[in-house]
Protein backbone atom coordinates (compact mmCIF):
# COMPACT_ATOMS: atom_id res chain seq x y z
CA UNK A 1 114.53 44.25 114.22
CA UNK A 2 115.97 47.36 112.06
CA UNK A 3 114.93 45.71 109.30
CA UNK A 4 111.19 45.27 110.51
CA UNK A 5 111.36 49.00 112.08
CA UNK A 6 111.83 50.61 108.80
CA UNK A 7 109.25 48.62 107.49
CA UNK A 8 107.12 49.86 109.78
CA UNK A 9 108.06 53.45 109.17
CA UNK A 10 107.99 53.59 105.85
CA UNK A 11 104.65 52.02 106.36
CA UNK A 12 103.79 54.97 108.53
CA UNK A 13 104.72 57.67 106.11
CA UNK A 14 102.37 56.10 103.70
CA UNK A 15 99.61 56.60 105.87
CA UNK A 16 100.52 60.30 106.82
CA UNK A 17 100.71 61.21 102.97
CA UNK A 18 97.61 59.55 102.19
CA UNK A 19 95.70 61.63 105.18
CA UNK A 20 97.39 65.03 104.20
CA UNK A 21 96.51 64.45 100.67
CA UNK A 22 92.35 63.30 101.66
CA UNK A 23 92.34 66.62 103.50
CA UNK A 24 94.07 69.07 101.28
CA UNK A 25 91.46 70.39 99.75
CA UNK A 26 89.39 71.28 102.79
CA UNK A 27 90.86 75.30 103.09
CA UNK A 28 87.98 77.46 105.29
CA UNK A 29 90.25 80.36 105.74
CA UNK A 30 89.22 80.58 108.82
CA UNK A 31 91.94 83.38 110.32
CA UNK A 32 93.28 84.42 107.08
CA UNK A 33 94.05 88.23 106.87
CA UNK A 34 95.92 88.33 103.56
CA UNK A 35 93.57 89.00 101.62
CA UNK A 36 93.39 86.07 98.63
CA UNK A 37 90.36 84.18 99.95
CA UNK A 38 89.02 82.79 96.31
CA UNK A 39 89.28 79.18 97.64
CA UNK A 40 87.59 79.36 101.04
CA UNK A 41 83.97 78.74 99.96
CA UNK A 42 82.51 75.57 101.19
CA UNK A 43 79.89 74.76 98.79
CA UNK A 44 78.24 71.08 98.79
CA UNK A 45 75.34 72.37 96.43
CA UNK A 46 72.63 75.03 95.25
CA UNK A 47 72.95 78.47 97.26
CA UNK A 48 71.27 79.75 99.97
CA UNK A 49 68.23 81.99 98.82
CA UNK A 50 69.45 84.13 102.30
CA UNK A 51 65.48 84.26 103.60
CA UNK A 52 64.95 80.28 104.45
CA UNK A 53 63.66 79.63 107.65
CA UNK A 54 66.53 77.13 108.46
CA UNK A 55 70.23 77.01 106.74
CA UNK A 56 70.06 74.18 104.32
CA UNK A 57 72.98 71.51 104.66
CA UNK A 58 73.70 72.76 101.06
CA UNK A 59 74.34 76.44 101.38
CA UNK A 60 78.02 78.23 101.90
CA UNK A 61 78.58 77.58 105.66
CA UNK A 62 79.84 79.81 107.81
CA UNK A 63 82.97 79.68 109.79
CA UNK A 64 82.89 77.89 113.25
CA UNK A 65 83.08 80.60 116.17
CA UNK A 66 82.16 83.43 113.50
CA UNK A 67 81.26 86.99 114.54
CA UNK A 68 80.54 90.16 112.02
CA UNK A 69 81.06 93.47 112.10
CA UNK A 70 78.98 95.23 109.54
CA UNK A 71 79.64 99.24 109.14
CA UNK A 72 76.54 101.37 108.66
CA UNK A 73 74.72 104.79 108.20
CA UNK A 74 73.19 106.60 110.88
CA UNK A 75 69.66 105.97 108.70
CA UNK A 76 70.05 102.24 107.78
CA UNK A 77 71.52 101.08 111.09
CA UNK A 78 68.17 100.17 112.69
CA UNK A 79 67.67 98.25 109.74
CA UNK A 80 70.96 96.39 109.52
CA UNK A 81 70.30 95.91 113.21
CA UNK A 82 67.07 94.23 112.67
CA UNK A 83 68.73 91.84 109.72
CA UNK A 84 71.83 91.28 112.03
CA UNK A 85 69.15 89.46 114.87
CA UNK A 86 67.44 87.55 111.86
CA UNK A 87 70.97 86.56 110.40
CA UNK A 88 72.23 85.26 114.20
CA UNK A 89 68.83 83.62 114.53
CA UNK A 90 69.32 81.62 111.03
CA UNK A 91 73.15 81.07 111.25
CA UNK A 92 74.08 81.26 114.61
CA UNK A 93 76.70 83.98 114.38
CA UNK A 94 76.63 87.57 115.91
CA UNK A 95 76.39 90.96 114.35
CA UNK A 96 77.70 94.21 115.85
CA UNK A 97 76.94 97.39 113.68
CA UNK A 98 79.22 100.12 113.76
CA UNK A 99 77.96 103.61 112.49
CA UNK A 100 79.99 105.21 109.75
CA UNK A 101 78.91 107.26 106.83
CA UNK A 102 78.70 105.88 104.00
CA UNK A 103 81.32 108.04 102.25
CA UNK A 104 83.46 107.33 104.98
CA UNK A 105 83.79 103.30 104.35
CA UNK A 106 86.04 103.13 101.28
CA UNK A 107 88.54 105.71 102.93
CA UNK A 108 88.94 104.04 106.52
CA UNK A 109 88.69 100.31 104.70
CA UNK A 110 91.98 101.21 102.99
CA UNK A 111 93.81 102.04 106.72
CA UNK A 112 91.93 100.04 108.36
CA UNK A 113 91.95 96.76 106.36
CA UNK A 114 95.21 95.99 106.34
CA UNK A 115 95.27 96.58 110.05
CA UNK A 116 92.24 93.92 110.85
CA UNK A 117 90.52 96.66 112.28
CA UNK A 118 87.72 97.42 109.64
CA UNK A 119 84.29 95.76 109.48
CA UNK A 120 83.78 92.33 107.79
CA UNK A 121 80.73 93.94 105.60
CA UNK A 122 80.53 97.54 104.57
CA UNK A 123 78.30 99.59 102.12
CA UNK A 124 79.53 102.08 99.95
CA UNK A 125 78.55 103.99 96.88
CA UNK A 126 79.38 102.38 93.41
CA UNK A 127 81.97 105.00 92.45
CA UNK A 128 84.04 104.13 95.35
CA UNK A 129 84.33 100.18 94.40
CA UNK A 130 87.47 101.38 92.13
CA UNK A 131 90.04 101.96 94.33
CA UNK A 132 88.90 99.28 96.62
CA UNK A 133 88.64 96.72 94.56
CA UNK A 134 92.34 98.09 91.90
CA UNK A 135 93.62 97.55 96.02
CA UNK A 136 92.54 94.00 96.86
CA UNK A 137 90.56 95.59 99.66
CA UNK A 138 87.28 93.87 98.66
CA UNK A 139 86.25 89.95 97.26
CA UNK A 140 84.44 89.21 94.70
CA UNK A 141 80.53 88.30 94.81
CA UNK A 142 81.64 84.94 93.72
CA UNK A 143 79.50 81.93 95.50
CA UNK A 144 76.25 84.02 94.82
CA UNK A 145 77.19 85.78 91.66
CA UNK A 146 74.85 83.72 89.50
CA UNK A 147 72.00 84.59 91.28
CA UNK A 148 72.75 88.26 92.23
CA UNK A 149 73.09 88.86 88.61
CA UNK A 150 69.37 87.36 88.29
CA UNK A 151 67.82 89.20 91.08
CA UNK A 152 68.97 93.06 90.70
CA UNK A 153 68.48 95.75 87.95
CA UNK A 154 71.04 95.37 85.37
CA UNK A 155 72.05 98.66 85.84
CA UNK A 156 72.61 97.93 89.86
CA UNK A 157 75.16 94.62 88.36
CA UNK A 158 76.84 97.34 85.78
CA UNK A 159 77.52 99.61 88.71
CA UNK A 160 78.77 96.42 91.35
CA UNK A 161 81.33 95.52 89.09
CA UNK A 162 84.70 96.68 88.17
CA UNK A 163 87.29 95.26 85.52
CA UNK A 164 85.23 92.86 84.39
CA UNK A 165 84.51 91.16 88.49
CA UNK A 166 81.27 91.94 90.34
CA UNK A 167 82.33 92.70 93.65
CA UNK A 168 79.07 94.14 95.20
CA UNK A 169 75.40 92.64 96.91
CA UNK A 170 73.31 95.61 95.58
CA UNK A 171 71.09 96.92 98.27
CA UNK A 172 69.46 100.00 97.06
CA UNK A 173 69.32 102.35 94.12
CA UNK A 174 69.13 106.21 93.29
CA UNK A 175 68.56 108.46 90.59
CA UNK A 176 66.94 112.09 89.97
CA UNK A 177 63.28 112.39 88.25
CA UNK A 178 60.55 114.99 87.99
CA UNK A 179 58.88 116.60 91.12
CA UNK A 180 55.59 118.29 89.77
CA UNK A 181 53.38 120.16 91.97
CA UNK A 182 49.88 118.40 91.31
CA UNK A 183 48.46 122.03 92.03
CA UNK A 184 49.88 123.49 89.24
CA UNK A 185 49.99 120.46 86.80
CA UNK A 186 47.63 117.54 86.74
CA UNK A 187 49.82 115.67 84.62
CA UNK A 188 52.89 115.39 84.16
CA UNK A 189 54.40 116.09 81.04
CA UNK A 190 55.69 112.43 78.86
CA UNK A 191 58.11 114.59 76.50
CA UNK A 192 59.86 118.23 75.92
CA UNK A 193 57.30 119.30 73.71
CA UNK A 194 54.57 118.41 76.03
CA UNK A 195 56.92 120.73 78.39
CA UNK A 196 57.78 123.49 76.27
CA UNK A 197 53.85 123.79 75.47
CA UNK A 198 52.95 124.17 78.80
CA UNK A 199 56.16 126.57 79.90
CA UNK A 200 54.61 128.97 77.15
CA UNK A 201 51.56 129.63 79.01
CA UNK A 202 52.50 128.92 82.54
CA UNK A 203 55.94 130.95 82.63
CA UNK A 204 56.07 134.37 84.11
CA UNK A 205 59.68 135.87 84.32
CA UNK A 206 58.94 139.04 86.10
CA UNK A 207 57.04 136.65 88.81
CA UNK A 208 59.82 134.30 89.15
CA UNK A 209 57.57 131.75 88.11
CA UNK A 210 58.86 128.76 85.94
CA UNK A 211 57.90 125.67 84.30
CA UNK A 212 60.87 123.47 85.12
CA UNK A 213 64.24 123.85 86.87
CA UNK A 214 67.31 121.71 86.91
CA UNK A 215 70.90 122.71 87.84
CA UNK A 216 71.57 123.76 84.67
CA UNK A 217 75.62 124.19 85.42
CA UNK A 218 75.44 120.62 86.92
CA UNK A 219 77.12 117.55 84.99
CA UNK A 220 75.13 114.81 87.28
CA UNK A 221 72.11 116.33 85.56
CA UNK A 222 73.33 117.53 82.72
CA UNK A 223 74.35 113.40 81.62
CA UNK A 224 70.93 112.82 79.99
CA UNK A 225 71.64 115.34 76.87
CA UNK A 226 75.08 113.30 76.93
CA UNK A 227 73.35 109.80 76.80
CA UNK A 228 69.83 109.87 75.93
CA UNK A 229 70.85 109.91 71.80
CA UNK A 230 73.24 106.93 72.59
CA UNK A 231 76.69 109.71 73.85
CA UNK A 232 78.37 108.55 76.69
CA UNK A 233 81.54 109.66 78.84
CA UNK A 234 83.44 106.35 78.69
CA UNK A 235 83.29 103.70 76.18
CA UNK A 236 82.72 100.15 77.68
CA UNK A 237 80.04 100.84 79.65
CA UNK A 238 81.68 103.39 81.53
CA UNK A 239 85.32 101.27 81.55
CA UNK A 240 87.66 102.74 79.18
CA UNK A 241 88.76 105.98 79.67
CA UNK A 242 91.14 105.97 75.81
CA UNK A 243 87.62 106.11 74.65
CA UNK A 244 85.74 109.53 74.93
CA UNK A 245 82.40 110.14 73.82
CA UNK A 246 81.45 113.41 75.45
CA UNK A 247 81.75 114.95 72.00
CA UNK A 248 80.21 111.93 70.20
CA UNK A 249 77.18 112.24 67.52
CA UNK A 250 74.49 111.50 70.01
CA UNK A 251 76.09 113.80 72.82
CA UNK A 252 75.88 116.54 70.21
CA UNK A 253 72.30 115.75 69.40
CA UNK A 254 71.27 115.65 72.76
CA UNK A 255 73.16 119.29 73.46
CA UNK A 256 70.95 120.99 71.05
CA UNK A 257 68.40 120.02 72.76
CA UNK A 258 69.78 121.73 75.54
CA UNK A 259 70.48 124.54 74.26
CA UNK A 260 67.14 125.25 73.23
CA UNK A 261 65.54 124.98 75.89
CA UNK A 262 67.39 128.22 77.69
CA UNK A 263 63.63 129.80 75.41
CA UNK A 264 61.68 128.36 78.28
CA UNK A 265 64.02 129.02 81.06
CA UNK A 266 65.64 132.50 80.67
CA UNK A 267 67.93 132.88 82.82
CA UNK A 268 71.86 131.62 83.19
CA UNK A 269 73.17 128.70 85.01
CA UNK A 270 74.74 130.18 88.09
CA UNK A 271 70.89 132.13 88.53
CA UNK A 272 69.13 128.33 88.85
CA UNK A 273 71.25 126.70 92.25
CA UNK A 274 69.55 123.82 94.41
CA UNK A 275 68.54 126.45 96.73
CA UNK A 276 66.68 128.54 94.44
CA UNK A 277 64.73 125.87 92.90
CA UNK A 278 64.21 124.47 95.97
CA UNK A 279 62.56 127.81 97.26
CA UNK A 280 60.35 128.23 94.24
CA UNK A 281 58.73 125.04 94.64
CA UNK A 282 58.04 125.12 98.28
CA UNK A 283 56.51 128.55 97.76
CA UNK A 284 53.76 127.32 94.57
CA UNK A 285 56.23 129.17 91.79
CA UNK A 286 57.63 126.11 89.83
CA UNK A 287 55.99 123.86 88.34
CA UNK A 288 58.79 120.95 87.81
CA UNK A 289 61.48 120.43 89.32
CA UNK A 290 64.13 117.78 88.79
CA UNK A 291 65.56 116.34 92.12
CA UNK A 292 66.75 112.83 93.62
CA UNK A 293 64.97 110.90 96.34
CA UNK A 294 67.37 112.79 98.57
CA UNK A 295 65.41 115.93 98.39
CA UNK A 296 61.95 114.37 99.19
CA UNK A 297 62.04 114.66 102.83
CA UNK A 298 61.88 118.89 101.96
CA UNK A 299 58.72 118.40 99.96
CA UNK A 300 56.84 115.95 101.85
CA UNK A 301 53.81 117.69 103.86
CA UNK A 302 54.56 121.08 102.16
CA UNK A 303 54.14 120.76 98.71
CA UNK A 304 51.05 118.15 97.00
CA UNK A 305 53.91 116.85 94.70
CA UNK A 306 54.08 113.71 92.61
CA UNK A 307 57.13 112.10 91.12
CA UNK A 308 57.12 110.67 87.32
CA UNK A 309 59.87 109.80 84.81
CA UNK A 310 62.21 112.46 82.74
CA UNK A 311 60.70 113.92 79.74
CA UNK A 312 60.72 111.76 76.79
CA UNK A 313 63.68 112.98 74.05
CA UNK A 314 62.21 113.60 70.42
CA UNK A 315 60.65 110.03 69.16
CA UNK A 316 59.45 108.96 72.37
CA UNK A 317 63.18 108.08 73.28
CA UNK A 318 63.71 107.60 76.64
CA UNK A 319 65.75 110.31 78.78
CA UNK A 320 69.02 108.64 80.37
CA UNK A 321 69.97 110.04 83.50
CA UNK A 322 72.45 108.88 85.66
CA UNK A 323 72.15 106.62 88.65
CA UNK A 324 74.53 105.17 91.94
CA UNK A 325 73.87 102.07 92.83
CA UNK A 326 74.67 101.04 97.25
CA UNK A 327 75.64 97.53 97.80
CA UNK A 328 77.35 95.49 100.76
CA UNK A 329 81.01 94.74 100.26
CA UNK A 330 83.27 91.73 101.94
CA UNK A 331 86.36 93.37 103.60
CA UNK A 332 89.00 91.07 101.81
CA UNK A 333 91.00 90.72 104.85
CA UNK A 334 87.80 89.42 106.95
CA UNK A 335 88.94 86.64 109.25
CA UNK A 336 85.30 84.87 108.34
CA UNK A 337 84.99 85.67 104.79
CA UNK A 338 81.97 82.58 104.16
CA UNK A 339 79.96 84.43 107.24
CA UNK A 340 80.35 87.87 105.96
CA UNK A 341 79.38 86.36 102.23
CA UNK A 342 76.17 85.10 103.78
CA UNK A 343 75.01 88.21 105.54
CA UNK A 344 75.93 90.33 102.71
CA UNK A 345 73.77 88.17 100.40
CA UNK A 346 71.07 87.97 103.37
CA UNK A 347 70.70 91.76 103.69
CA UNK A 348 70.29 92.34 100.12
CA UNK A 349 67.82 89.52 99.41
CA UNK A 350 64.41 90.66 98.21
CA UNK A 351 62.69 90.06 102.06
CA UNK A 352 65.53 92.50 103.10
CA UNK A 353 65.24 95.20 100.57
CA UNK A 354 61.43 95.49 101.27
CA UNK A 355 62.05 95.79 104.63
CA UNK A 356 64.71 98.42 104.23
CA UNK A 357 62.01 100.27 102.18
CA UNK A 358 59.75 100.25 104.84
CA UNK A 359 62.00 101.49 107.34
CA UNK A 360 63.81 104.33 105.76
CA UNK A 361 62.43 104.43 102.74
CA UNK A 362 65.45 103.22 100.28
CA UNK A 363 64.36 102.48 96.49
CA UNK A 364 65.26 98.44 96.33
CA UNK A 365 67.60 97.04 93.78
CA UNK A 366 66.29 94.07 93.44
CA UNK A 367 63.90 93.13 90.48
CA UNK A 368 60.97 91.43 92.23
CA UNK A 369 61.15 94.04 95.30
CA UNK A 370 60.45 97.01 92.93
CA UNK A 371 57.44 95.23 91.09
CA UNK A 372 56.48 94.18 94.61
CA UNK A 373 52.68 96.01 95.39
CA UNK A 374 54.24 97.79 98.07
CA UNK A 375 56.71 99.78 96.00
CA UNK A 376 54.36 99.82 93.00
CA UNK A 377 51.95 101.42 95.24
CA UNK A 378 54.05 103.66 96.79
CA UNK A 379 53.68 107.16 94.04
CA UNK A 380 57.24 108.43 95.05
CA UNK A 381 59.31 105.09 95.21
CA UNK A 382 57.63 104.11 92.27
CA UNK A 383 58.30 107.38 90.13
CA UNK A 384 62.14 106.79 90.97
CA UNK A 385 62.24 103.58 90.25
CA UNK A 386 60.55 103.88 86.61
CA UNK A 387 63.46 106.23 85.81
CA UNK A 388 66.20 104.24 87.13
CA UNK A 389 65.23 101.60 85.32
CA UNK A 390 66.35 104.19 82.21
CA UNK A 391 69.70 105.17 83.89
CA UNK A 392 73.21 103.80 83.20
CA UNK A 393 75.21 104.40 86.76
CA UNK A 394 78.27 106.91 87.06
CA UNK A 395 81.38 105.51 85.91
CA UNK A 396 83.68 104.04 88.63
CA UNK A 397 87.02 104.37 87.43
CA UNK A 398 89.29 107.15 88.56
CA UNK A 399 89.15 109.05 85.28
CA UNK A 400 85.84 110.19 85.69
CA UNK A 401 87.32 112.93 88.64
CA UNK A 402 88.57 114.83 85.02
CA UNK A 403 85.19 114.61 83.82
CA UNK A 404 83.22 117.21 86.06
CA UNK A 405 84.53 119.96 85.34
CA UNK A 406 84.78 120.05 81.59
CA UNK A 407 80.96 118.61 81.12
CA UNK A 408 80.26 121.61 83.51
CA UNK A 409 81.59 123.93 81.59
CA UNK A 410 80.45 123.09 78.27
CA UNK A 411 77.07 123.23 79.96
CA UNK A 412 77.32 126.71 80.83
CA UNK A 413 78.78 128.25 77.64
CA UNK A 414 76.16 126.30 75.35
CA UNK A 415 73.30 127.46 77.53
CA UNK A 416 74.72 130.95 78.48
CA UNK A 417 76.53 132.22 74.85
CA UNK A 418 74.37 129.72 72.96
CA UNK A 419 77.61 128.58 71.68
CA UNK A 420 78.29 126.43 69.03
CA UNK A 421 77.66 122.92 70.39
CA UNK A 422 80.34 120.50 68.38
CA UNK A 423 82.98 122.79 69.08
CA UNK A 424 82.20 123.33 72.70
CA UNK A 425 82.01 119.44 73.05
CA UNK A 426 85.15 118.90 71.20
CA UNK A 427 86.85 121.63 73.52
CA UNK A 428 85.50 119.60 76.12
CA UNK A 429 86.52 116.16 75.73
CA UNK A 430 90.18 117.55 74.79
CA UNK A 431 90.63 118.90 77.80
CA UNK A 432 89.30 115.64 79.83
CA UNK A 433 91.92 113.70 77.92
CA UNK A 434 94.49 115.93 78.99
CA UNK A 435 93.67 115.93 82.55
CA UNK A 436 93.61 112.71 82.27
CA UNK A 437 96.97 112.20 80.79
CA UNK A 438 98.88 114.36 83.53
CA UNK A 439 96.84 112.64 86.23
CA UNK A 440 95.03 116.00 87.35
C-alpha cells in the first residue's frame, strides 16, 4: 500500500507541473499596480483598427470586469464622453471622465499613480512625457505601435516618444502660422521678400500700422530663425542635450534674417507683446499677425482673417516653427492596462479625431484625418495644419527649461542693438550649457 501511494503521488505531481507549466504563459495583469505590465497583452493576431463595428476575436482583449477612468479638459470632455459610450458599446467596459486640465495630468499622475488613485488614460502635452515616462509612470504604445507610427504625422510620433520608446496615442496637434486680414491683403505673402515688399508700402509708424507682428522677445516663435537653415536646440532630434546647436551655422543664418527684418518693424521687442498685436489686428491696423490656433476664437466674427503657412526662408525653404503634439497616455499602474490600451488607441483613431474636430475644433494628428475633405475644407484647420506639417515639436527632455531664457535673450539684443549675431549665439548656447550643468 505505501508503495502504491507514492506511486500515486508522484504520479500526481506530474500532473500538477504539467498544468502549471500549460498555463504559465497566460499573465493578463489583471490587478497589477506595480507598474511593469510589458507582458500583459493578449494578442491572438492583427490589431484592432479601434472603429470596427464589433471587437474581432483577434484584437488585444480587454480585462474581464474592466472599468476606465479617462482624465480630461473642460473642452474635450464632451467629446471623450461621446467616445467613452461608443468604446462601452464595442467592448463592453465603462468609462467615467474626470475633468482636469491638461497641464494638470503629468503633476497629479506622479502622486497619484503610485497611490491607484489616478485615471487609467490621461492626455497631456508632449513636453510633459519626460518625467513621466524617466518615472515609470506611463507604458509604452507597444501592441499598436506599428500602426500608430503609420497613421500620425511624423512629427506627432517624434514628439510621443522619449529615449528611444513611443509612449503616446497622438490625438491632436498645434503650431503658430500667419493670421492675415483678407481686408488688407488678398494674398498672403509665400516668402520674406514677398513681405518686406509689401511692409514698404503698407507700413505707417506714426499710425501704428504694421505689416506683420510676432513676439519678437519670444523663443517659441523665435525657433524658426533657429531651425529653418537646418539649427536646432538639441542634437538627436531634440534628445541630447551634450549637443547644442543654438549657435550652429544654420541658426546663425537664420538670425540674420532676423535681424533684418527690425527695417520693417521698428520698434523693440518688449513694444510688440500678445496684447498689442492682438489689439492692432482686431482694430484693421496689422496686416499679419503670427498666432496659434489658440488665439482664433479672438478673431473669429471680428476680423475677415485667413490663416496660411510661415513665410518661405530665402530659396523657397520652408520656415520651421515649432509644434506640441496631445496624445492619450496609459497610467502604468492601471489595474486594466489591455482596456485602457484599447480606448486610448480608440479615441485617437482617424473616426475619433474627425469627430473631435467637429466638436471643439482640435487640428487631428492623424494622416488621413487632415487630408480628410472636412479639414481640407475647413480655411483655418487647414492653414495650421499645412504648417505643422513643417514643424519639428519642442524638445521633451528636462534640459530644454535652460533653453528659454538664453534664446530670449539673444533675440532681444540682435533685434534691439543689432548685435553681432555669432557672438550673441555663442554667448547664448554657453550659458544654456552652464545652466544645464548646475541643474538651474
Amino acid at each position: 500500500m505505501k508503495k502504491a501511494l507514492a506511486i500515486l503521488v508522484v504520479f500526481l505531481m506530474v500532473l500538477l507541473a504539467a498544468c502549471g507549466s500549460s498555463g504559465s504563459g497566460s499573465n493578463t495583469s489583471q490587478g497589477n499596480t506595480s507598474g511593469n505590465t510589458t507582458g500583459s497583452t493578449q494578442t491572438s493576431g492583427n490589431t484592432g483598427s479601434g472603429n470596427a463595428d464589433e471587437a474581432a476575436d483577434d484584437e488585444l482583449q480587454p480585462e474581464p470586469g474592466a472599468k476606465l477612468v479617462v482624465w480630461e479638459s473642460k473642452e474635450e470632455k464632451p467629446f471623450i464622453e461621446a467616445v467613452g459610450k461608443k468604446f462601452e458599446e464595442l467592448y463592453g467596459v465603462p468609462v467615467v471622465v474626470e475633468e482636469v486640465p491638461g497641464g494638470d495630468q503629468g503633476g497629479r499622475l506622479a502622486t497619484d499613480g503610485p497611490a491607484g488613485l489616478a485615471a487609467d488614460i490621461l492626455t497631456m502635452p508632449h513636453d510633459h512625457i519626460g518625467p513621466a515616462a524617466t518615472a515609470g509612470l506611463i507604458l509604452p504604445n507597444d501592441y499598436f505601435e506599428e500602426e500608430t507610427r503609420a497613421s500620425s504625422v511624423e512629427s506627432a510620433i517624434i514628439a510621443s516618444t522619449y529615449d528611444g520608446i513611443l509612449y503616446g496615442y497622438p490625438k491632436s496637434v498645434e503650431t503658430y502660422a500667419l493670421f492675415y486680414n483678407k481686408d488688407l491683403i488678398a494674398n498672403p505673402p509665400k516668402t520674406w521678400q514677398e513681405l518686406i515688399d509689401f511692409a514698404k508700402g503698407y507700413n505707417n509708424v506714426s499710425n501704428n500700422q504694421f505689416a506683420i507682428m510676432w513676439e519678437l522677445g519670444n523663443a517659441y516663435f523665435g525657433y524658426p530663425f533657429i531651425a529653418s537653415y537646418g539649427g536646432y536646440i538639441f542634437g538627436n532630434n531634440g534628445s541630447d542635450p551634450n549637443d547644442i546647436g543654438v549657435n550652429s551655422e544654420g541658426a546663425i543664418k537664420g538670425f540674420e534674417l532676423f535681424k533684418s527684418l527690425k527695417e520693417i518693424l521698428p520698434l523693440n521687442t518688449g513694444d510688440v507683446s500678445w496684447d498689442v498685436k492682438t489689439q492692432l489686428f482686431l482694430d484693421g491696423k496689422l496686416a499679419i499677425n503670427i498666432d496659434g490656433p489658440w488665439a482664433v476664437a479672438n478673431f473669429r466674427d471680428k476680423v475677415n482673417f485667413g490663416i496660411a503657412p510661415l513665410p518661405a526662408m530665402e530659396d523657397g525653404v520652408p520656415m520651421i516653427s515649432f509644434s506640441g503634439v496631445k496624445s492619450y497616455y496609459v497610467n502604468s499602474y492601471s489595474k486594466y492596462p489591455n482596456a485602457a490600451r484599447l480606448f486610448a488607441h480608440f479615441a485617437s483613431s482617424k473616426e475619433n479625431q474627425l469627430l473631435n474636430y467637429e466638436m471643439t475644433g482640435i487640428i487631428p494628428a492623424n494622416k488621413e484625418a487632415g487630408e480628410d475633405p472636412t479639414i481640407k475644407n475647413d480655411p483655418i484647420i487647414s492653414g495650421f495644419f499645412e504648417q505643422f506639417v513643417n514643424s519639428n515639436p519642442m524638445p521633451s527632455i528636462p534640459e530644454m527649461q535652460a533653453v528659454w531664457d538664453p534664446v530670449a535673450g539673444a533675440l532681444a539684443t540682435v533685434w534691439n542693438e543689432q548685435a553681432d549675431v555669432k557672438a550673441t549665439l555663442d554667448t547664448a548656447a554657453q550659458t544654456i550649457r552652464e545652466k544645464i550643468q548646475s541643474g538651474n
